[in-house]
PDB file of N, CA and C in Angstrom:
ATOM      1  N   UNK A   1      33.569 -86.839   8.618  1.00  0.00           N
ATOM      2  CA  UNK A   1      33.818 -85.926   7.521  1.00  0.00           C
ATOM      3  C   UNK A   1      32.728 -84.846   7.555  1.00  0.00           C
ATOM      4  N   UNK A   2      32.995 -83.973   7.533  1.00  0.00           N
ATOM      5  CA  UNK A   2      32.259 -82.674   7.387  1.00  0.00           C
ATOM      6  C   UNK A   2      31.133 -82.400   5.819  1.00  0.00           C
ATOM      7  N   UNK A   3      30.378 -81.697   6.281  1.00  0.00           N
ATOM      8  CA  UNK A   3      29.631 -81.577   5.241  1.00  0.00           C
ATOM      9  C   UNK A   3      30.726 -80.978   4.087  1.00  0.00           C
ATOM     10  N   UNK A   4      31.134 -79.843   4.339  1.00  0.00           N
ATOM     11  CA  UNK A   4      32.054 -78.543   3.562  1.00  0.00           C
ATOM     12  C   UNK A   4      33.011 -79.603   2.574  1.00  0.00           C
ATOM     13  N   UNK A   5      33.621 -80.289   3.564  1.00  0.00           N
ATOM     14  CA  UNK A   5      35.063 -81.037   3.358  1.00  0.00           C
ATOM     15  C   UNK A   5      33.754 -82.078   2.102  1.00  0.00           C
ATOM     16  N   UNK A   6      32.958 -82.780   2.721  1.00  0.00           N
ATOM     17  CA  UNK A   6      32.398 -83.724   1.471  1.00  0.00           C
ATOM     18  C   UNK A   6      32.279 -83.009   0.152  1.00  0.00           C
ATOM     19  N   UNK A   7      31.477 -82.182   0.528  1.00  0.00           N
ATOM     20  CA  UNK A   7      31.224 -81.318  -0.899  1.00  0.00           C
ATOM     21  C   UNK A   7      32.178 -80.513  -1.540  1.00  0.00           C
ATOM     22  N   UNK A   8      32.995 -80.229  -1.203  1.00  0.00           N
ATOM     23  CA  UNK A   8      34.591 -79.986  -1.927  1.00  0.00           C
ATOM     24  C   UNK A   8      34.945 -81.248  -2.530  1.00  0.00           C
ATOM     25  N   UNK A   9      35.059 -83.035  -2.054  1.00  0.00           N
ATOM     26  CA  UNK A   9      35.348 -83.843  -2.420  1.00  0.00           C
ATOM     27  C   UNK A   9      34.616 -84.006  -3.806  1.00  0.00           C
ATOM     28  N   UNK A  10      33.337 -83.440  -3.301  1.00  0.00           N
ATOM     29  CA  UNK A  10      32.473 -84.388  -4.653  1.00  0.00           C
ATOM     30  C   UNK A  10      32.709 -83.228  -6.166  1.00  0.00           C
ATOM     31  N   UNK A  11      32.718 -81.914  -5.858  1.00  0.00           N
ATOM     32  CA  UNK A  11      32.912 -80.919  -6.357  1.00  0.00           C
ATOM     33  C   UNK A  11      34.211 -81.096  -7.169  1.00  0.00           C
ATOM     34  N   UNK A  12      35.307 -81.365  -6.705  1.00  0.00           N
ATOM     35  CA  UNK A  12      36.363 -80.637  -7.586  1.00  0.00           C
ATOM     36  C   UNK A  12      37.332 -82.380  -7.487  1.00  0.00           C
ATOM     37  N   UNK A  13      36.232 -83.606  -7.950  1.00  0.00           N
ATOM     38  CA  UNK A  13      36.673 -85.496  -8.051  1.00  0.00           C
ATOM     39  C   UNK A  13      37.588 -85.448  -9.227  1.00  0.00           C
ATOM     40  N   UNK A  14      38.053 -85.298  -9.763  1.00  0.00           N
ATOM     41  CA  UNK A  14      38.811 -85.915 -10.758  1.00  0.00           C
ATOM     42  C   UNK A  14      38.288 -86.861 -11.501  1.00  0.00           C
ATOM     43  N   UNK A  15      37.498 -87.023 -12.956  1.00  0.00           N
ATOM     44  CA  UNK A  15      36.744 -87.950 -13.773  1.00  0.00           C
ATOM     45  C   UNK A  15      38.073 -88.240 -14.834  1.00  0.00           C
ATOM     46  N   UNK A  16      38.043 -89.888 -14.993  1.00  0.00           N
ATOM     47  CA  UNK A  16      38.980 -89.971 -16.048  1.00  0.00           C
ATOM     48  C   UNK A  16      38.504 -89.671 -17.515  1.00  0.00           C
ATOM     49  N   UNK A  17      39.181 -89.543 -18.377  1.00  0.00           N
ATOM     50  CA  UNK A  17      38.401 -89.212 -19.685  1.00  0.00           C
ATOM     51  C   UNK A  17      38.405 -90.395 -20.375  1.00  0.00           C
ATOM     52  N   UNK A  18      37.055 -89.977 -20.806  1.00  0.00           N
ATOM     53  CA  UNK A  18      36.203 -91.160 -21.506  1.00  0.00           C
ATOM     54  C   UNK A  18      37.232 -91.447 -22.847  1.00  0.00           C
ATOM     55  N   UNK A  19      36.514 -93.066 -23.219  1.00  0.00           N
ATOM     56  CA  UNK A  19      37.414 -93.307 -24.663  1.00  0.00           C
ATOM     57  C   UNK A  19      37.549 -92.244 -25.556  1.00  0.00           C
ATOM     58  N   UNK A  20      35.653 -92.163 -25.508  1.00  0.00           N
ATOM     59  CA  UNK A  20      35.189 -91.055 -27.109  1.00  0.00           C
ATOM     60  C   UNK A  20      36.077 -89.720 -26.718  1.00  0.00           C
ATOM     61  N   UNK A  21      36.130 -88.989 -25.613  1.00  0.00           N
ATOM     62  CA  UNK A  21      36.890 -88.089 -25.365  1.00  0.00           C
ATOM     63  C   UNK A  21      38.220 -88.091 -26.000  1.00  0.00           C
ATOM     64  N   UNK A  22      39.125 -89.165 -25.894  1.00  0.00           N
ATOM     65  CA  UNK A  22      40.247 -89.608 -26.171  1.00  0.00           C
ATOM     66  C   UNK A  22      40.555 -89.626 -27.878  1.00  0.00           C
ATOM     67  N   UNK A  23      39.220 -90.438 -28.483  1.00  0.00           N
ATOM     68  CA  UNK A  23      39.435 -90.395 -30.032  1.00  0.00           C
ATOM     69  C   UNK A  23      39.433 -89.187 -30.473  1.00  0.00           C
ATOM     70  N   UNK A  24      38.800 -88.243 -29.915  1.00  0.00           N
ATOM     71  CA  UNK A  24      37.828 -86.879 -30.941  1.00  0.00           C
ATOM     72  C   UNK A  24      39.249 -86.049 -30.600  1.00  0.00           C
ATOM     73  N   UNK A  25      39.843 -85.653 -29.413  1.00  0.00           N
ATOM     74  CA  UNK A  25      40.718 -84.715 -29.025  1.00  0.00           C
ATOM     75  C   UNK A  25      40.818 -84.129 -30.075  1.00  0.00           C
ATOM     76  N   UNK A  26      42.232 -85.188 -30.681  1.00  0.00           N
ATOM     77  CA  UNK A  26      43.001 -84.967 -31.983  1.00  0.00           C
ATOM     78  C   UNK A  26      42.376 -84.807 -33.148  1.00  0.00           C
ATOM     79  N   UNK A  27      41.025 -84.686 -33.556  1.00  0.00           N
ATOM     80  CA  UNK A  27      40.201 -83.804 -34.609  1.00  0.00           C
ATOM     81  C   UNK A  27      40.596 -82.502 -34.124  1.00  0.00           C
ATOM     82  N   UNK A  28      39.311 -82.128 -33.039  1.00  0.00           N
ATOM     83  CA  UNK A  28      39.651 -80.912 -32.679  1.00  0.00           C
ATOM     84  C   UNK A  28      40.737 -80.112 -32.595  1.00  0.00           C
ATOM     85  N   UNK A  29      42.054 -80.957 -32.266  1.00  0.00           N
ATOM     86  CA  UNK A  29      43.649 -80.213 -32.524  1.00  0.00           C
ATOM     87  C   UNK A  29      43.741 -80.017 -33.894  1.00  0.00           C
ATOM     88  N   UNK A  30      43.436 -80.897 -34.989  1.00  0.00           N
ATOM     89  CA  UNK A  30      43.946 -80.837 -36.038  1.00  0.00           C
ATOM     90  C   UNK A  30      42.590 -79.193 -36.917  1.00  0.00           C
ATOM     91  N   UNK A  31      41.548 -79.306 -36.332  1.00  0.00           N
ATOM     92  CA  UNK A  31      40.647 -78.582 -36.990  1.00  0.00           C
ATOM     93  C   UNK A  31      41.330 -77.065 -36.722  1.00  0.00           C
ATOM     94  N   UNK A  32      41.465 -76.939 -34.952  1.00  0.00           N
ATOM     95  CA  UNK A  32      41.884 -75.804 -34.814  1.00  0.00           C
ATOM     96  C   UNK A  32      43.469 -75.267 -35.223  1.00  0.00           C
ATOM     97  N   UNK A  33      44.539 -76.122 -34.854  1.00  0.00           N
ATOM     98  CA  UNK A  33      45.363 -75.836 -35.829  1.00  0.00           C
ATOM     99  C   UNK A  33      45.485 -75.476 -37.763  1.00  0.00           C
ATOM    100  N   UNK A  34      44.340 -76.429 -38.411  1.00  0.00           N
ATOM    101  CA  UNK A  34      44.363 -75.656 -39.471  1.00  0.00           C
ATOM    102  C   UNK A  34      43.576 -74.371 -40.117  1.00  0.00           C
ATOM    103  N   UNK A  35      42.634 -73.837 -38.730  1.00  0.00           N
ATOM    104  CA  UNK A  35      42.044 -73.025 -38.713  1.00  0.00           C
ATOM    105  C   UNK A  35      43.027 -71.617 -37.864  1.00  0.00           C
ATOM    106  N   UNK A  36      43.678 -71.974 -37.342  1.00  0.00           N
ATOM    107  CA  UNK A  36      44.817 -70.977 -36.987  1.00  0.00           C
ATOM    108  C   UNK A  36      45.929 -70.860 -37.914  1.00  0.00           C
ATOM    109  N   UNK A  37      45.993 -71.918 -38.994  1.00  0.00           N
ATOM    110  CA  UNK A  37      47.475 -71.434 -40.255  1.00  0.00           C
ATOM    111  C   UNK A  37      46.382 -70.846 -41.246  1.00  0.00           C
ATOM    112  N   UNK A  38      45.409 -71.208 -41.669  1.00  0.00           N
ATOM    113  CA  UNK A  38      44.389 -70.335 -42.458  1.00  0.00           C
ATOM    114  C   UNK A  38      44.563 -68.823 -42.322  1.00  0.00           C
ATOM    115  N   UNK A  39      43.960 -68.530 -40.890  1.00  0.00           N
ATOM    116  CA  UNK A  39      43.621 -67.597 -40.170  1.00  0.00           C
ATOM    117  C   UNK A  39      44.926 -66.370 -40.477  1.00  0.00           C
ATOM    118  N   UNK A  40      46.135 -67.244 -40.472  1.00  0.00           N
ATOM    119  CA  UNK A  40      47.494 -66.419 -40.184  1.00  0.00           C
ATOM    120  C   UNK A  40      48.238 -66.066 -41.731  1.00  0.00           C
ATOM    121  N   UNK A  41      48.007 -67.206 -42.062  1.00  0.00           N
ATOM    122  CA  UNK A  41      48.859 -67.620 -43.352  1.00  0.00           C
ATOM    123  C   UNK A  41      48.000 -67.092 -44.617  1.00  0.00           C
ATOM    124  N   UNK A  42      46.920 -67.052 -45.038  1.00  0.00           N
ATOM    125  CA  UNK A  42      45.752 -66.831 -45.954  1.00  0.00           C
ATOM    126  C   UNK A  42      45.506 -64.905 -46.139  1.00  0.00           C
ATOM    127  N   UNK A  43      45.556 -65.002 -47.419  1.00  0.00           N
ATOM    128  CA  UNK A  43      44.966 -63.859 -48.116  1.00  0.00           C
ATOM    129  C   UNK A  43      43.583 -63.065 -47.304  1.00  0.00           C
ATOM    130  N   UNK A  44      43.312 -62.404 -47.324  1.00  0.00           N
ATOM    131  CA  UNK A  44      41.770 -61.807 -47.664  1.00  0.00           C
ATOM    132  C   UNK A  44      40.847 -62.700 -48.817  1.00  0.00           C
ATOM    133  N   UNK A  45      41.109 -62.722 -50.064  1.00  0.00           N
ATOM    134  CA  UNK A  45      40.205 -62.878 -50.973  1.00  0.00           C
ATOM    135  C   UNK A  45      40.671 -64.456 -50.603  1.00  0.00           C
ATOM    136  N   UNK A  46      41.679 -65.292 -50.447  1.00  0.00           N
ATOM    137  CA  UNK A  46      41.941 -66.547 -50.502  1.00  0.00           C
ATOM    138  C   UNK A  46      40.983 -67.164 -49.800  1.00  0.00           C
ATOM    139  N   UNK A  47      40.592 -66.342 -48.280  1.00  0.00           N
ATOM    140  CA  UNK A  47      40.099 -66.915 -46.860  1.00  0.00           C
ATOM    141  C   UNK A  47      38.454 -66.549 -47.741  1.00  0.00           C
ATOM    142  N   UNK A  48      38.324 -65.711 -48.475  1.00  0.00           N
ATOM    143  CA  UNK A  48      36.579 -65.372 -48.584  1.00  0.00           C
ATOM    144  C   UNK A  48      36.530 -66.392 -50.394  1.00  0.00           C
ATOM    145  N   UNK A  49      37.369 -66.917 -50.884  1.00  0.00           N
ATOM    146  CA  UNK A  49      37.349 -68.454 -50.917  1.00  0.00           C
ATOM    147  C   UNK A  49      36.794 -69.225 -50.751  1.00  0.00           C
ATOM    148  N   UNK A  50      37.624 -69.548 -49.607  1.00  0.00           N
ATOM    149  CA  UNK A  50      37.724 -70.887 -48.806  1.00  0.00           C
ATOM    150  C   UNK A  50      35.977 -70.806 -48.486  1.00  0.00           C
ATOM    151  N   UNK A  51      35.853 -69.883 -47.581  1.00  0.00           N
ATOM    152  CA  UNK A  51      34.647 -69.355 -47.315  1.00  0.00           C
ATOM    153  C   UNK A  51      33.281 -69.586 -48.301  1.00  0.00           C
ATOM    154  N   UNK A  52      33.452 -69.757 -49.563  1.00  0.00           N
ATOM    155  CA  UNK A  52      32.569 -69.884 -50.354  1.00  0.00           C
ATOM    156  C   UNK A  52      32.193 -71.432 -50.657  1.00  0.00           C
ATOM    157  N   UNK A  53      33.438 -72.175 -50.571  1.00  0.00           N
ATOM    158  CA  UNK A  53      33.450 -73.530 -51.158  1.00  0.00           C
ATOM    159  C   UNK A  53      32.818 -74.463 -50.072  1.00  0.00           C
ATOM    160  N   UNK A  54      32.939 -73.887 -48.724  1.00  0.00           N
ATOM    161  CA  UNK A  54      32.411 -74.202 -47.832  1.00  0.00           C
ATOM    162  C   UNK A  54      31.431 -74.038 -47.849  1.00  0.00           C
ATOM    163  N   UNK A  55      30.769 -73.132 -47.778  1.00  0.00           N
ATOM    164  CA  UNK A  55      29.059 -72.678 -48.007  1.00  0.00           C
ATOM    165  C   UNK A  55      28.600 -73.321 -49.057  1.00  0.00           C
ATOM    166  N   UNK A  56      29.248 -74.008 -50.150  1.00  0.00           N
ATOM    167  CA  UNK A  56      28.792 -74.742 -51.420  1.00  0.00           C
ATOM    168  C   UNK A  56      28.172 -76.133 -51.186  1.00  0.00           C
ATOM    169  N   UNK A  57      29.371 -75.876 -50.299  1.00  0.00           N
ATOM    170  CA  UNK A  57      29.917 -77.672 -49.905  1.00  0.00           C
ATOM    171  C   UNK A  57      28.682 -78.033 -49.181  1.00  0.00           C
ATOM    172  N   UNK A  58      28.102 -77.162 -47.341  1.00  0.00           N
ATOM    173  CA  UNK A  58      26.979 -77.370 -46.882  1.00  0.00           C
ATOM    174  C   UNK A  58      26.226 -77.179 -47.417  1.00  0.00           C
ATOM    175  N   UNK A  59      25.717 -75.978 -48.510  1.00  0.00           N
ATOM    176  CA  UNK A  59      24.188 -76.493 -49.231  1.00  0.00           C
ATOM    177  C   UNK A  59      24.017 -78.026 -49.836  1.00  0.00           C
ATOM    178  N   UNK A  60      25.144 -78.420 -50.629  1.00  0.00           N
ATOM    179  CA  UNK A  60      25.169 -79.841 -51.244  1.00  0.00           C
ATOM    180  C   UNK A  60      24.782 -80.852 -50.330  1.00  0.00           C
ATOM    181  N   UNK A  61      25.852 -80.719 -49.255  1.00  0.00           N
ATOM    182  CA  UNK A  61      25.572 -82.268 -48.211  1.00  0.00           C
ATOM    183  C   UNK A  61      23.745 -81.803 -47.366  1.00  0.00           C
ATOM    184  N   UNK A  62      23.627 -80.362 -47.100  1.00  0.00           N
ATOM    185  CA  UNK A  62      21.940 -80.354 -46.669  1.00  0.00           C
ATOM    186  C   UNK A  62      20.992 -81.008 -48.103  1.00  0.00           C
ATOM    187  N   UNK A  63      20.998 -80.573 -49.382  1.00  0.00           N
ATOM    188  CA  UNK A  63      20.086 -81.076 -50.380  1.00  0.00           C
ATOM    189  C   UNK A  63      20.503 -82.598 -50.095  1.00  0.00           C
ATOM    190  N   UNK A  64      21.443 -83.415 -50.064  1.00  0.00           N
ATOM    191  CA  UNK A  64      21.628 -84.374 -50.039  1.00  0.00           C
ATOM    192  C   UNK A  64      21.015 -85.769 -48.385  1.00  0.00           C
ATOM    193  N   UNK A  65      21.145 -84.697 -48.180  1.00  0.00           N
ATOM    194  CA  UNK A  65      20.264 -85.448 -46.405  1.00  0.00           C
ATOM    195  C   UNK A  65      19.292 -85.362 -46.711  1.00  0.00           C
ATOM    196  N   UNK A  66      18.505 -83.825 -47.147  1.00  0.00           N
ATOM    197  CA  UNK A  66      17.056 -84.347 -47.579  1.00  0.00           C
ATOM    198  C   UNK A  66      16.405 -84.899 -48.780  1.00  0.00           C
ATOM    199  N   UNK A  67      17.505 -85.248 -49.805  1.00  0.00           N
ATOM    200  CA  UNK A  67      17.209 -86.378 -51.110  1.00  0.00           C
ATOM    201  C   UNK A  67      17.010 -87.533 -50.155  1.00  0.00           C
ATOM    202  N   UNK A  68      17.933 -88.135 -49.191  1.00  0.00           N
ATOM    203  CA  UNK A  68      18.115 -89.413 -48.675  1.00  0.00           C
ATOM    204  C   UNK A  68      16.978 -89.158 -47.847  1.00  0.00           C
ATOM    205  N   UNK A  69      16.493 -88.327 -47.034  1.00  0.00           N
ATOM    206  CA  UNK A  69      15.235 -88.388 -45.843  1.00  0.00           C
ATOM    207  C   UNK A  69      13.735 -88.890 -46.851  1.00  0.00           C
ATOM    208  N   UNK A  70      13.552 -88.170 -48.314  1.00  0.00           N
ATOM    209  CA  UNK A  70      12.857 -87.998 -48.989  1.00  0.00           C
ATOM    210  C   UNK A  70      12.547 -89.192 -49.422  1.00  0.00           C
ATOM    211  N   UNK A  71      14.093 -89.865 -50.101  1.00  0.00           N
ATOM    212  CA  UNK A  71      13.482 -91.220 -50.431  1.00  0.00           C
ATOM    213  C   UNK A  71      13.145 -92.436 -49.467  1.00  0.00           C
ATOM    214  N   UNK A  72      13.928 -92.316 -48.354  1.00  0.00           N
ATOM    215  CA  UNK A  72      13.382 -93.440 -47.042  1.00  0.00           C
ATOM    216  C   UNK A  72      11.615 -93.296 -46.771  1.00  0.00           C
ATOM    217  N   UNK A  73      11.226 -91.800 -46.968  1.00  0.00           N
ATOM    218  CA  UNK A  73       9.630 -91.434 -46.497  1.00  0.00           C
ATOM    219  C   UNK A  73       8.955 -92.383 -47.632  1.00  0.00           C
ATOM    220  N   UNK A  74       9.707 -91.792 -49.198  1.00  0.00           N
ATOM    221  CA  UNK A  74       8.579 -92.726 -49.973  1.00  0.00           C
ATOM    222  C   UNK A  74       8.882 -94.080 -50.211  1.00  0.00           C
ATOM    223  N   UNK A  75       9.768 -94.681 -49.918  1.00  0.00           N
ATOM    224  CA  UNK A  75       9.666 -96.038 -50.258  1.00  0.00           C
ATOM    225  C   UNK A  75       8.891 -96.847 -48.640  1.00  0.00           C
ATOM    226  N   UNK A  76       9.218 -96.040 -47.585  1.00  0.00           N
ATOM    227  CA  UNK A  76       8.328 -96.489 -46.552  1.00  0.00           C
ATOM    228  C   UNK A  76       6.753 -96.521 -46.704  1.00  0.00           C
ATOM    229  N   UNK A  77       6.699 -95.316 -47.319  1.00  0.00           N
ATOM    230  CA  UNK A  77       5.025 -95.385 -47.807  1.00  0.00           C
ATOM    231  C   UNK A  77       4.383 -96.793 -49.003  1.00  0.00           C
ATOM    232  N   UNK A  78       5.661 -96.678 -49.895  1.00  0.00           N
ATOM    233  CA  UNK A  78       5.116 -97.630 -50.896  1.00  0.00           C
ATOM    234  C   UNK A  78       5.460 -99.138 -50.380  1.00  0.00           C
ATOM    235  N   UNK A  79       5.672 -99.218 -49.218  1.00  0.00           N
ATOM    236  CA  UNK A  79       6.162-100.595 -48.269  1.00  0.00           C
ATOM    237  C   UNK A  79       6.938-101.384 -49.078  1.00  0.00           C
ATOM    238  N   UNK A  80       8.050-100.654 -49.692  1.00  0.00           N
ATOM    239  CA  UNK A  80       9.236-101.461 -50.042  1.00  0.00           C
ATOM    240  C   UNK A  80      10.328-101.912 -49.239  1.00  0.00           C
ATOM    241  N   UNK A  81       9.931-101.004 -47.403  1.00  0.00           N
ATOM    242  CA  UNK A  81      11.146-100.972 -46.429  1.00  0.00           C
ATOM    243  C   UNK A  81      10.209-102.264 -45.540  1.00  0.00           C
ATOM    244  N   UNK A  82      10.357-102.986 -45.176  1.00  0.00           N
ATOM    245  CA  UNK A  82       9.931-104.254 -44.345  1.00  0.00           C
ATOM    246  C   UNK A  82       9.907-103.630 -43.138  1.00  0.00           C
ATOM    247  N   UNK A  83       8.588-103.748 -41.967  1.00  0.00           N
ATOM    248  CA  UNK A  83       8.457-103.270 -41.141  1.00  0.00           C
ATOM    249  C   UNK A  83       9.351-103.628 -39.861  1.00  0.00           C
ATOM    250  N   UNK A  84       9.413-104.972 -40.215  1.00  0.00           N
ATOM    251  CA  UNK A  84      10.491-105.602 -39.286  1.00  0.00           C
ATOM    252  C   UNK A  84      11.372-106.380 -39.694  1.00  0.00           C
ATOM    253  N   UNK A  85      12.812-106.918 -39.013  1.00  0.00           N
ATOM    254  CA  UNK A  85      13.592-107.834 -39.673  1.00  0.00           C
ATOM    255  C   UNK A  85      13.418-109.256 -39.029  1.00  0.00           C
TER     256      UNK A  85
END
């Protein structure tokens, strides 16, 4: 076998797709499909909306990761979290 001919083989192998590949697909179909009837179907002011509740929505769940980061730091400090199990 030739060098050329190997490295074409290894280059353009065919990988089967992974499980996780397999589960997530169909998010991604469903995200981008309802981001293409939005896109098509939706107002101006409807879409700058949507747009807002979203931006609401991520400030909430960010304050909320760092309520939860905040309290793991201090109860680790006040050794209420057991160092080991």
């Amino acid at each position: 076998m030739t060098l050329i001919r190997r490295t074409r083989t290894i280059l353009f192998r065919r990988f089967p797709a992974s499980r996780y590949d397999r589960q997530t697909f169909p998010y991604f179909f469903f995200f981008a499909l309802a981001a293409l009837i939005i896109n098509r179907l939706f107002s101006r002011r409807q879409k700058r909306a949507l747009r807002e509740v979203a931006e609401i929505s991520a400030w909430v769940l960010l304050g909320a990761a760092a309520a939860t980061l905040f309290w793991y730091l201090f109860m680790l400090y006040f050794k209420h979290i057991p160092d080991s199990y």
